[in-house]
Protein backbone atom coordinates (compact mmCIF):
# COMPACT_ATOMS: atom_id res chain seq x y z
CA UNK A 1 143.38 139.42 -210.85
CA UNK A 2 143.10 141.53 -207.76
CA UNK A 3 143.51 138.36 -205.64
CA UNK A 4 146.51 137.23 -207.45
CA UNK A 5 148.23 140.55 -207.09
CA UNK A 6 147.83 140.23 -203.61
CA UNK A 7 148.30 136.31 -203.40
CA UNK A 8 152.17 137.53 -205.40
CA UNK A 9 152.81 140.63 -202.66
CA UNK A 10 152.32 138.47 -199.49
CA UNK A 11 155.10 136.00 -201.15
CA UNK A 12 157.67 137.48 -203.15
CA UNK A 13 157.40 138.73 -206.81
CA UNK A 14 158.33 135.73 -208.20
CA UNK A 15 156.45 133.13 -206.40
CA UNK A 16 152.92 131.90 -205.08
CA UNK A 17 152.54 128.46 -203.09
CA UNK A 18 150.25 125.66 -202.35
CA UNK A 19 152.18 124.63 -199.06
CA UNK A 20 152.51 120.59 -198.58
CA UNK A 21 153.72 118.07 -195.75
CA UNK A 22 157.33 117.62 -197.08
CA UNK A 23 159.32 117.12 -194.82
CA UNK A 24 163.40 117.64 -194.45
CA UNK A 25 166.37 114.57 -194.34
CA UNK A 26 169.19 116.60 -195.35
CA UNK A 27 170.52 120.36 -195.98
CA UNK A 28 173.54 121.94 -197.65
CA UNK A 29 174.10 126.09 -197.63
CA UNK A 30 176.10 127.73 -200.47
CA UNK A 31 177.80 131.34 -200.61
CA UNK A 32 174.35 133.03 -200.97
CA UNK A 33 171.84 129.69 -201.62
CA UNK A 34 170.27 126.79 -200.17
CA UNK A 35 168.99 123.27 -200.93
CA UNK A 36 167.35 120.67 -198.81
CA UNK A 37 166.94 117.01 -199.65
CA UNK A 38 163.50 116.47 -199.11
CA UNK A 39 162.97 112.79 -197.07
CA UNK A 40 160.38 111.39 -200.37
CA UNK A 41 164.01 112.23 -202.03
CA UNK A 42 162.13 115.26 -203.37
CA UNK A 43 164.76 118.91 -204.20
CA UNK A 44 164.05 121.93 -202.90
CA UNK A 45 166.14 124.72 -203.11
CA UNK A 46 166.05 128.94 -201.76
CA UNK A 47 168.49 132.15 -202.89
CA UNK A 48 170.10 133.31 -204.87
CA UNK A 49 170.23 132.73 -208.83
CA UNK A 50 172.19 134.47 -210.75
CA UNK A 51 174.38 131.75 -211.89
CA UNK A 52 171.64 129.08 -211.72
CA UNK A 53 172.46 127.98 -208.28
CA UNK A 54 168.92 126.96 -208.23
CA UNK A 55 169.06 124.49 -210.56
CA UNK A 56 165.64 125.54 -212.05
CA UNK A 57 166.47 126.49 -215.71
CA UNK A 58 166.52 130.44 -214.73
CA UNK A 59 168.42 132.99 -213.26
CA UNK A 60 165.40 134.62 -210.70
CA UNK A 61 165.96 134.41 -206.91
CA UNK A 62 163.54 132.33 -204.86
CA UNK A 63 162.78 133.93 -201.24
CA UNK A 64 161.46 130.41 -200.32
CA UNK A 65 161.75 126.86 -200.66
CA UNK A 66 160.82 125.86 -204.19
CA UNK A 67 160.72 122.38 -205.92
CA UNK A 68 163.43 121.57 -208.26
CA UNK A 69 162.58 119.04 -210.66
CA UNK A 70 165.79 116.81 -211.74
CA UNK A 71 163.55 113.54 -213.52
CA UNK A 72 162.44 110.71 -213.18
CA UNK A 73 164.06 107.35 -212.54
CA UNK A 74 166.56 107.77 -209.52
CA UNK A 75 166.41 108.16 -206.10
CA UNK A 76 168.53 111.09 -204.44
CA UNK A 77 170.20 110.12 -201.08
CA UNK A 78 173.05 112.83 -200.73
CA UNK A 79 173.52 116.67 -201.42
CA UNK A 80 176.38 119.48 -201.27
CA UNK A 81 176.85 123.06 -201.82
CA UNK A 82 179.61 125.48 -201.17
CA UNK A 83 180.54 128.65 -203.45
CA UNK A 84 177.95 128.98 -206.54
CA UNK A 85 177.60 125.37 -207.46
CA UNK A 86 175.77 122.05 -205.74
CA UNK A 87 176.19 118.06 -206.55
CA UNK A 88 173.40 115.89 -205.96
CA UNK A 89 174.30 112.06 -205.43
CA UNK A 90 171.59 109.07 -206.73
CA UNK A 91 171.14 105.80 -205.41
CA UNK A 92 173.12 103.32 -207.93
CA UNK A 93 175.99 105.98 -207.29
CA UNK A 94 174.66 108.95 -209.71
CA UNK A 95 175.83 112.37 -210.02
CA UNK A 96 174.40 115.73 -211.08
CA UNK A 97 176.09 119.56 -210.20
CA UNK A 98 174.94 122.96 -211.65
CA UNK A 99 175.89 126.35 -211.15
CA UNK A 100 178.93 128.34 -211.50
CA UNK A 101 181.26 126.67 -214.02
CA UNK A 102 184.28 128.76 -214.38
CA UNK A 103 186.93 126.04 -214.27
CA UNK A 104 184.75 122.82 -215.24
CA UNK A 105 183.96 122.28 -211.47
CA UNK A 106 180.62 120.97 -212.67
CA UNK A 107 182.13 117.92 -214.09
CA UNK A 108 179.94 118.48 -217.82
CA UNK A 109 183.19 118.51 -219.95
CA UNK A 110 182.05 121.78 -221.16
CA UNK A 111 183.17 125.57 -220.54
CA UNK A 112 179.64 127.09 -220.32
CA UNK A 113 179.24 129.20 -217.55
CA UNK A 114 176.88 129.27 -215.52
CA UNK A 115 175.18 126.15 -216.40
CA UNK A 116 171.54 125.58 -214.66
CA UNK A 117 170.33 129.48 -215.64
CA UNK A 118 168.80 128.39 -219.00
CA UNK A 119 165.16 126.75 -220.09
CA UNK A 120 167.25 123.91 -221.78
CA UNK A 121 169.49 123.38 -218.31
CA UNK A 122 167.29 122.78 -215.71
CA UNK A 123 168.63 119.84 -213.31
CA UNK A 124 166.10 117.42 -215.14
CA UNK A 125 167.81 118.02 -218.62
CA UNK A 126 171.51 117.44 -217.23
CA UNK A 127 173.72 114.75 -217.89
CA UNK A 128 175.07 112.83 -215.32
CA UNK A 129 178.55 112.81 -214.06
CA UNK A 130 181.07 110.34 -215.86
CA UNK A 131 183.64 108.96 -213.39
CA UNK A 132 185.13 105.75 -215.86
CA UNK A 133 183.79 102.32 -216.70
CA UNK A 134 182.12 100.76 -213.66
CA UNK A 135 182.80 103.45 -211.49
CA UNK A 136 179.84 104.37 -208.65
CA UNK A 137 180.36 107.00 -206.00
CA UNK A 138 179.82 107.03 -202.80
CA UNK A 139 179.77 110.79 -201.49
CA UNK A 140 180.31 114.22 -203.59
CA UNK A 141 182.46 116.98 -201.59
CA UNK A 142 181.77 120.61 -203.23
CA UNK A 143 184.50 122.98 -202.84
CA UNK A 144 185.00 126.77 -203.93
CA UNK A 145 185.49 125.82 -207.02
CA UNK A 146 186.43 122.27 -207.36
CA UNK A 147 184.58 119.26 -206.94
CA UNK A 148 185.56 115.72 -205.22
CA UNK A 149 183.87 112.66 -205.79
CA UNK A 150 184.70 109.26 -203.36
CA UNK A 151 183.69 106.57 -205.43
CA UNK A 152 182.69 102.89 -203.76
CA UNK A 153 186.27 101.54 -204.22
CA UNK A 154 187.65 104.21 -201.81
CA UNK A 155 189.52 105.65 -204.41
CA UNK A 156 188.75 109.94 -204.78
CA UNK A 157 188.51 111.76 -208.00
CA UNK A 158 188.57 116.02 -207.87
CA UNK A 159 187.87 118.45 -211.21
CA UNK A 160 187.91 121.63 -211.71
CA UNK A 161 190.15 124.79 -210.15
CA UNK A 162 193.48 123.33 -209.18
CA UNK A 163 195.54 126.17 -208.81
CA UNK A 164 196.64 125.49 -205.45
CA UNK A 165 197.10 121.32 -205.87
CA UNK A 166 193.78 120.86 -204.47
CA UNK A 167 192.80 118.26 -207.23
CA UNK A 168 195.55 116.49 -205.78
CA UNK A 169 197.37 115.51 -209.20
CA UNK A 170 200.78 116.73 -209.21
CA UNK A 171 200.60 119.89 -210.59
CA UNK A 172 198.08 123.02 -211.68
CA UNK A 173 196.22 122.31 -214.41
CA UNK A 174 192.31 122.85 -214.21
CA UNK A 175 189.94 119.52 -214.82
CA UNK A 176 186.21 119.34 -216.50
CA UNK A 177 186.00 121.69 -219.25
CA UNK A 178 186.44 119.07 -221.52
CA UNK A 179 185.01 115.19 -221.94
CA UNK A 180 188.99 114.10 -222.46
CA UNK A 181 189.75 115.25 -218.84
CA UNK A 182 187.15 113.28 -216.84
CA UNK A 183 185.69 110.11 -216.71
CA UNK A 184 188.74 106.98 -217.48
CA UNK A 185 190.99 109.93 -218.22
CA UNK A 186 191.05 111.35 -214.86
CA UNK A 187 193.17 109.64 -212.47
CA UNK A 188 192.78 109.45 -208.67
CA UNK A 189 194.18 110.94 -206.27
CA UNK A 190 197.26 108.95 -205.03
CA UNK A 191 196.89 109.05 -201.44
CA UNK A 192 199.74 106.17 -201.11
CA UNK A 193 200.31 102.63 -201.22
CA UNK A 194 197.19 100.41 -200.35
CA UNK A 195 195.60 103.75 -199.16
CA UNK A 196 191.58 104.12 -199.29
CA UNK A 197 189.36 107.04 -197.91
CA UNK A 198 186.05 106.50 -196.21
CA UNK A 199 185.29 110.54 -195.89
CA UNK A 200 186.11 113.70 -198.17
CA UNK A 201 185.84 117.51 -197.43
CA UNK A 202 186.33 120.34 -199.58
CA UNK A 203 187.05 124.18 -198.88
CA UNK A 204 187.86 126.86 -200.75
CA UNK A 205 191.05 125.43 -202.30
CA UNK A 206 191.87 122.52 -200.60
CA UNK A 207 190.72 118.89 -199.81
CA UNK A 208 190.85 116.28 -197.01
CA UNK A 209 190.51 112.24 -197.52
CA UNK A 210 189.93 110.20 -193.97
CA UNK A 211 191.65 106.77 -194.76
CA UNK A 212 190.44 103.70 -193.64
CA UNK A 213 192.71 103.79 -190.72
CA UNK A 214 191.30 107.19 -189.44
CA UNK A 215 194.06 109.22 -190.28
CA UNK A 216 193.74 112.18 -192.64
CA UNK A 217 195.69 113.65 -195.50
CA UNK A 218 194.93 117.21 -197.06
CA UNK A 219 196.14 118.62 -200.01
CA UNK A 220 196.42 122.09 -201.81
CA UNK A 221 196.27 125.46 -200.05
CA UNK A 222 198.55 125.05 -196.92
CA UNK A 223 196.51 127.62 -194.62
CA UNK A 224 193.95 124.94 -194.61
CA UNK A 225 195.81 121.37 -195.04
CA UNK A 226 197.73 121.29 -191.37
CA UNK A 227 201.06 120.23 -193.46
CA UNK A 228 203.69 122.24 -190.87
CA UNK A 229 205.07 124.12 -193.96
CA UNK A 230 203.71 127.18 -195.74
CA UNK A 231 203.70 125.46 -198.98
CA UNK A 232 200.82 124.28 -201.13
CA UNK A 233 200.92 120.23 -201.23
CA UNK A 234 199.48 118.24 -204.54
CA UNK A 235 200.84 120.61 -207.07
CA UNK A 236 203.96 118.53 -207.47
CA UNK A 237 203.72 114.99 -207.88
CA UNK A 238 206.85 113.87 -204.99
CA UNK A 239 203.86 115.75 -202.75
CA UNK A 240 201.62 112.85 -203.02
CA UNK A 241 201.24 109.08 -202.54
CA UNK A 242 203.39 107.73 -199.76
CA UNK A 243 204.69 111.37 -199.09
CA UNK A 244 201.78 113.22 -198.20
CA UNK A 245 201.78 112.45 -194.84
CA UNK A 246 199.07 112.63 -192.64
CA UNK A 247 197.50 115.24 -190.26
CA UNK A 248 199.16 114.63 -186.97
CA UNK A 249 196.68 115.49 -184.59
CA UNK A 250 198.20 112.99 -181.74
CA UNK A 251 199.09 109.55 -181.53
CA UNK A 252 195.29 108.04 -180.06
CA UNK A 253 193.20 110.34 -182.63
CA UNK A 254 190.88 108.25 -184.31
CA UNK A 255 189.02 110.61 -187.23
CA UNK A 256 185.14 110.14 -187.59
CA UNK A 257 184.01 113.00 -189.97
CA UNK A 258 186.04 115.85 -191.64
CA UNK A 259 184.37 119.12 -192.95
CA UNK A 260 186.02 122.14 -194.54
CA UNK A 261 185.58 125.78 -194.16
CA UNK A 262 186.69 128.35 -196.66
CA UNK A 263 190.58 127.91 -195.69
CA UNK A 264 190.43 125.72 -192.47
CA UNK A 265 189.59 122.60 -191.68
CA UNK A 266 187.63 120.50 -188.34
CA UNK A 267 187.50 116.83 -187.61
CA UNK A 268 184.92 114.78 -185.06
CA UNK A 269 187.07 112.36 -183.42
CA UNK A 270 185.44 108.99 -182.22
CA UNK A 271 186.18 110.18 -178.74
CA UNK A 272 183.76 112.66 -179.42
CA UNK A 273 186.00 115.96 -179.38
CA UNK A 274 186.63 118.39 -182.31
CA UNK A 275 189.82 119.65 -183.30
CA UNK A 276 190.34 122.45 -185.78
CA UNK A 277 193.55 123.82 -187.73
CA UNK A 278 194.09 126.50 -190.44
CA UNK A 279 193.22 130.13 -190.66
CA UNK A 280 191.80 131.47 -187.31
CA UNK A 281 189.39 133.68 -189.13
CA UNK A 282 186.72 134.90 -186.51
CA UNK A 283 188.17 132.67 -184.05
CA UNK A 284 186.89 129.94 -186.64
CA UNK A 285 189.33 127.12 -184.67
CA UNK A 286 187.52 127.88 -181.43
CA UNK A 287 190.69 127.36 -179.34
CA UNK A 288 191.35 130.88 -178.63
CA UNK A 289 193.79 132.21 -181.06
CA UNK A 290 194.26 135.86 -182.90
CA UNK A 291 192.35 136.33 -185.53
CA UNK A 292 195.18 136.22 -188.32
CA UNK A 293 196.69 133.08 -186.54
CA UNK A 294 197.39 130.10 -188.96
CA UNK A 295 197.11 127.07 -186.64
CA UNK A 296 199.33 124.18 -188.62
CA UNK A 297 201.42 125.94 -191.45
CA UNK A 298 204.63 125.49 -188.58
CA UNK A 299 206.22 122.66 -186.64
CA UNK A 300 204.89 121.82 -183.44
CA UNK A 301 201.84 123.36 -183.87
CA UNK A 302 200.02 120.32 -184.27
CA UNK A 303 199.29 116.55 -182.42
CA UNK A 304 198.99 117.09 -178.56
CA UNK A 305 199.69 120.41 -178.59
CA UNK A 306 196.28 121.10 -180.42
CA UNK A 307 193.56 121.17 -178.56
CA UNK A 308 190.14 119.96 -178.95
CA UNK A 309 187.53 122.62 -179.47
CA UNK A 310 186.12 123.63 -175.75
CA UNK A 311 182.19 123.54 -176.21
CA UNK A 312 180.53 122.07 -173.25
CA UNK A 313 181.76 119.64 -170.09
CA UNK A 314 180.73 116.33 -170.54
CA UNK A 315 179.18 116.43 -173.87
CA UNK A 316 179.39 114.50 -176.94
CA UNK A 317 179.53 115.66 -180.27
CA UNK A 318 178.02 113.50 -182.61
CA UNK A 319 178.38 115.74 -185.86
CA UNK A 320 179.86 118.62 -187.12
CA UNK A 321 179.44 121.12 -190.13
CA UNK A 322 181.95 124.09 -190.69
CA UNK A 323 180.28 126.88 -193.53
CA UNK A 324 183.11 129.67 -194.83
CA UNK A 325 184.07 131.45 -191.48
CA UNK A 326 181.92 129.74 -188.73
CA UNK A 327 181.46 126.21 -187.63
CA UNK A 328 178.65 124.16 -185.64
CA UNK A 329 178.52 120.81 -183.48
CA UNK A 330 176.09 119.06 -182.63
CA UNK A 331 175.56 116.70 -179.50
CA UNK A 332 174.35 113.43 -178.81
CA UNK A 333 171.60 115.11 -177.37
CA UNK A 334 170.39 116.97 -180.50
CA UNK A 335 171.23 119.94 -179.32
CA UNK A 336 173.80 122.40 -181.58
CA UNK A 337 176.62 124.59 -180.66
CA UNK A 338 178.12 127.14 -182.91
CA UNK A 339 182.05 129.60 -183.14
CA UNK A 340 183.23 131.84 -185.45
CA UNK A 341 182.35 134.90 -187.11
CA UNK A 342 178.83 136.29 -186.33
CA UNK A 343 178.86 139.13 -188.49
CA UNK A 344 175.15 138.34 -189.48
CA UNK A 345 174.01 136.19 -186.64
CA UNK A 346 174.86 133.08 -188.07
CA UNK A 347 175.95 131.53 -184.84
CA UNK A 348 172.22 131.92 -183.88
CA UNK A 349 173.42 133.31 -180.75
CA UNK A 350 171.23 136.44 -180.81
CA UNK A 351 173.77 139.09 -181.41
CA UNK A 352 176.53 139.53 -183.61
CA UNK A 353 179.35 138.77 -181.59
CA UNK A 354 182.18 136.14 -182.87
CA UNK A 355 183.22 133.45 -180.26
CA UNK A 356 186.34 131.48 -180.74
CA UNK A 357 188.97 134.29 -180.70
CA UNK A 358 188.78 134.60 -176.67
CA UNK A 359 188.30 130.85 -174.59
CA UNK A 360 186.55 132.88 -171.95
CA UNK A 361 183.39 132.87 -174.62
CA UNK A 362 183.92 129.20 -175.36
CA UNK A 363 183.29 125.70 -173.54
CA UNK A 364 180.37 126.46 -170.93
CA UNK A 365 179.60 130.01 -172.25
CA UNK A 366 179.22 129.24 -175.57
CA UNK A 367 175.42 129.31 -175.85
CA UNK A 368 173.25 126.75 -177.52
CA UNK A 369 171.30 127.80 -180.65
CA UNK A 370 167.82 127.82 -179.82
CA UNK A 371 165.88 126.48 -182.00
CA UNK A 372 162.36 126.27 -179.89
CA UNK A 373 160.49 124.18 -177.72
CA UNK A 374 161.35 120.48 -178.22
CA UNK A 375 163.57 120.87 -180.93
CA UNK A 376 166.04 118.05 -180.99
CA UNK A 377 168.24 118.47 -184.74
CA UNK A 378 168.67 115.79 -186.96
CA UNK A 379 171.34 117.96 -189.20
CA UNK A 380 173.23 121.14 -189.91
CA UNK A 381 174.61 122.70 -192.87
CA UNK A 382 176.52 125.66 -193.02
CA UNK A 383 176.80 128.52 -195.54
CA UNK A 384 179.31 131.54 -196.19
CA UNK A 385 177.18 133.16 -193.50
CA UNK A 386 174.52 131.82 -192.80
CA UNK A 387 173.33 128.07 -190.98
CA UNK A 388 170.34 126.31 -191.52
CA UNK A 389 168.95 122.93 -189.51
CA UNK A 390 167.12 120.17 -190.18
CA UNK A 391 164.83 118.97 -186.96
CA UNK A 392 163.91 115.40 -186.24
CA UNK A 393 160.26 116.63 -187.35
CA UNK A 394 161.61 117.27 -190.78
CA UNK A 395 161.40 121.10 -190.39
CA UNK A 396 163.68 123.41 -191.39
CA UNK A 397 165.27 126.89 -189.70
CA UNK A 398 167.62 128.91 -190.82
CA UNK A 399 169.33 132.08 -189.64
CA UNK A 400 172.31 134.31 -190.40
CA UNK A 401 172.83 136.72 -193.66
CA UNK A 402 170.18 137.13 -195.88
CA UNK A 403 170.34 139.68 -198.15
CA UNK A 404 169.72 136.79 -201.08
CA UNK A 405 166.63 135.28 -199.20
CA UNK A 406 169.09 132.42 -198.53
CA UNK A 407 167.38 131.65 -195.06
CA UNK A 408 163.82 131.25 -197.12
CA UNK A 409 161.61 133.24 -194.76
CA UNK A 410 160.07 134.97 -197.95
CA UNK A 411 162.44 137.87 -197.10
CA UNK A 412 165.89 139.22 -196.93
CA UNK A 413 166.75 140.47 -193.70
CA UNK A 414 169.28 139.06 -191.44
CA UNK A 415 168.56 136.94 -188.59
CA UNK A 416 170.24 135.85 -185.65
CA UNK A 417 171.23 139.00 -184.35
CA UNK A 418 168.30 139.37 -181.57
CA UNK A 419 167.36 137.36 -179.32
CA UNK A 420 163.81 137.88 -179.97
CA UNK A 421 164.42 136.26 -183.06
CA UNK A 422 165.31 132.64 -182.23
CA UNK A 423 163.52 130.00 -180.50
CA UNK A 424 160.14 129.38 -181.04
CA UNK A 425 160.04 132.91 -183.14
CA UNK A 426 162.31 131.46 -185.57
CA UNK A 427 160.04 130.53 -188.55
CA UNK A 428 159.91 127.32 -189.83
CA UNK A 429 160.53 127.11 -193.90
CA UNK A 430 157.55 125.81 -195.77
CA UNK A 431 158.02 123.00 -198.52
CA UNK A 432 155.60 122.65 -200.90
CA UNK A 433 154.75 122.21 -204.29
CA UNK A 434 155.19 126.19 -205.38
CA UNK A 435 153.66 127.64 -208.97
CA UNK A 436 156.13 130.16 -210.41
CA UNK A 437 154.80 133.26 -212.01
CA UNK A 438 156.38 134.67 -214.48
CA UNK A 439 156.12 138.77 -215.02
C-alpha cells in the first residue's frame, strides 16, 4: 500500500503508468485538452475533463497521456479538436466526436450534454457519425462549436451552432440534436455550380472550403471569412452557391492548406508563403497590424495588398497550424516558427512576449521554437493557448498554458515562458498503456 501511495504522488492522483514505445503520427489541442493519434492508430489523450473531452467515460482530468479505448474493428487515420469537443476519422471514411454538445456539434442526433463523461459513453460505446446513404468522408474540421465533415465526393456537410451562417445553409438554425437533421436530411453546403473542396477549416464561428481550383470561400462570422463587408455570409441563402465569392488574396495565389483560429483565418500557398486575414488579436496575422485591426471586413484590404506573413528569408513553409490566438509554420526543414499572443508561452519563445503586432519582431527575428538537439517536427497542433509537436521520432512536446495539465508533463504549470525551459529541457510526453485508479 505504502508503495502505491507513493507510485500515485509521483504521477498525479488519478493515474499510475507502465510507460510503452508508442510513438506519435498526429496531434490536435483543444481549449484546455489534448489528443494524439498514436502511429499503431492507437488514442491517447491529456487535460482537461469536465465535459468528457477525454473521451474516457468520466469527467477526471488526466495530467498525462492516457489510452483511450474507442473498439475494435477500424483503423483511425485522422483527428481534430478545438473548443470542448474532438472528431476522430476511420479508414473506410468513419466518424466518432465527444465532448461538449450544446448545439448537437457532436453529430449523435441527441441533446445530451456533455456526451463522453459517463461509464456508458466512453468513445468505444459511441455510434458513428451518419452522413447519408453511401456517403464516406474524407477529413473532419472541429470548430467552436460546429463541426464540418468533407466527404470523398468533395461535397462538405457542417452541424451544430449556426448562429452566425457558419453551417453554411442559408439561414440560423442549429443542426445535430436530432436524427431528422443529419445524415440524407442534411444538405451540403452549396459552394456553387460544379464547385468541390479538397480542404476544410473551422474556427470559432466560421468555416473555409479550398476548391479544387485553389481558391477559397468562407462563410459565417465576417471578422474571420475575408468577405470585404462586415456582414455574416451563409445565413441567407442569395449568400451562397455562385455568390459566395472567393477569398481574393491576388490573382497567382494558388491555396495549399487552410487552418482557422478562433476568428481569423491563414492559408499555405503552393509558393510556400502564408497569408493571414481577420481579427489581429495578438498580432495573430503576423503582418504588423494593431491589435483590434480586422484585416478583410473592408474593400481593398485584401489580394496584393495583403501580405504574406514575414517569417524567415528564403524559407519554405511546408505546413501550418493556427490554435485560438496564435499560429505556427513549419519549414521544409522541420524546423517551426510561431506569432501571436504569448500570454502563456505558447509561442515557445521563452518569454511571454506576443510577436505579430510590430514587423520589427517578425521575419528574421522571429525565433525558432526549440525543441532540442536534432529535433526535426513531423507536425503541429495548436490549442487556445497552448502548442504541442509531434517529432519525426514520434515524440511529443508541448508548451504554453497549463493550468488543466493540457501540455501532459504530469503537472500544471505553464511553460514556455523561460528559456531554461525549452530545448532539450522540454520533457518529452510518455505514451503508454496507463492503469487508472480510482479513489
Amino acid at each position: 500500500m505504502i508503495i502505491l501511495q507513493a507510485l500515485v504522488l509521483f504521477f498525479s492522483p488519478y493515474e499510475v503508468g507502465a510507460f510503452g514505445e508508442s510513438k506519435a503520427m498526429s496531434v490536435a489541442a483543444g481549449r484546455a485538452h489534448s489528443c494524439a493519434l498514436m502511429q499503431d492508430s492507437t488514442l491517447q489523450c491529456w487535460g482537461d475533463n469536465s465535459l468528457g473531452q477525454l473521451g474516457l467515460g468520466n469527467d477526471r482530468p488526466r495530467s498525462q497521456p492516457t489510452k483511450v479505448s474507442f473498439g475494435d474493428g477500424k483503423k483511425a487515420t485522422f483527428l481534430s479538436s478545438r473548443g470542448d469537443h474532438s472528431c476522430l476519422l476511420f479508414e473506410g471514411g468513419f466518424v466518432k466526436c465527444w465532448g461538449a454538445n450544446i448545439f448537437g456539434e457532436l453529430g449523435l442526433g441527441t441533446s445530451t450534454n456533455p456526451v463522453g463523461n459517463s461509464f456508458n459513453q466512453s468513445l468505444d460505446k459511441l455510434d458513428f457519425l451518419r452522413f447519408g446513404t453511401g456517403k464516406k468522408v474524407a477529413k473532419i474540421a472541429v470548430g467552436g462549436s460546429h463541426t464540418c465533415a468533407l466527404l470523398d465526393t468533395g461535397i462538405v456537410k457542417c452541424w451544430g451552432r449556426n448562429g452566425d451562417g457558419q453551417l453554411g445553409l442559408g439561414d440560423t438554425r442549429s443542426r445535430g440534436a436530432t436524427l431528422n437533421e443529419l445524415g440524407d436530411y442534411l444538405p451540403p453546403v452549396n459552394l456553387g455550380e460544379g464547385q468541390v473542396a479538397i480542404d476544410i477549416a473551422a474556427g470559432e464561428s466560421h468555416t473555409c472550403a479550398v476548391l479544387q481550383n485553389r481558391t477559397i470561400k468562407c462563410w459565417g462570422n465576417y471578422r474571420g471569412i475575408g468577405s470585404e463587408d462586415s456582414q455574416d455570409l451563409g445565413d441567407d441563402p442569395v449568400e451562397l452557391g455562385d455568390d459566395l465569392l472567393p477569398v481574393n488574396l491576388g490573382k497567382t495565389a494558388q491555396i495549399k492548406k487552410v487552418t482557422c483560429g478562433n476568428n481569423f483565418t491563414c492559408v499555405l500557398l503552393m509558393n510556400g508563403s502564408v497569408k493571414c486575414w481577420g481579427e489581429n488579436t495578438g498580432g495573430v496575422l503576423g503582418i504588423g497590424k494593431p491589435a483590434d485591426d480586422i484585416i478583410g471586413d473592408e474593400p481593398n484590404e485584401l489580394g496584393e495588398k495583403l501580405p504574406s506573413v514575414p517569417l524567415a528569408k528564403d524559407a519554405l513553409v511546408d505546413d501550418i497550424s493556427c490554435g485560438g490566438l496564435h499560429c505556427c509554420a513549419r519549414f521544409i526543414n522541420n524546423a517551426i516558427k510561431c506569432w501571436g499572443t504569448n500570454e502563456s508561452g505558447e509561442l515557445g519563445a521563452g518569454d511571454t512576449k506576443s510577436r505579430g503586432l510590430n514587423l520589427a519582431d517578425m521575419g528574421e527575428n522571429l525565433p525558432f521554437v526549440d525543441l532540442g538537439r536534432l529535433a526535426a517536427v513531423k507536425g503541429i497542433g495548436l490549442g487556445l493557448g497552448h502548442a504541442c509537436a509531434i517529432l519525426d521520432s514520434g515524440v511529443a512536446k508541448c508548451w504554453g498554458y497549463n493550468r488543466f495539465s493540457q501540455l501532459g508533463d504530469g503537472g500544471n504549470k505553464n511553460i514556455g515562458v523561460d528559456p531554461a525551459q525549452m530545448g532539450d529541457n522540454l520533457a518529452s510526453l510518455r505514451f503508454g498503456e496507463f492503469v487508472i485508479f480510482d479513489f
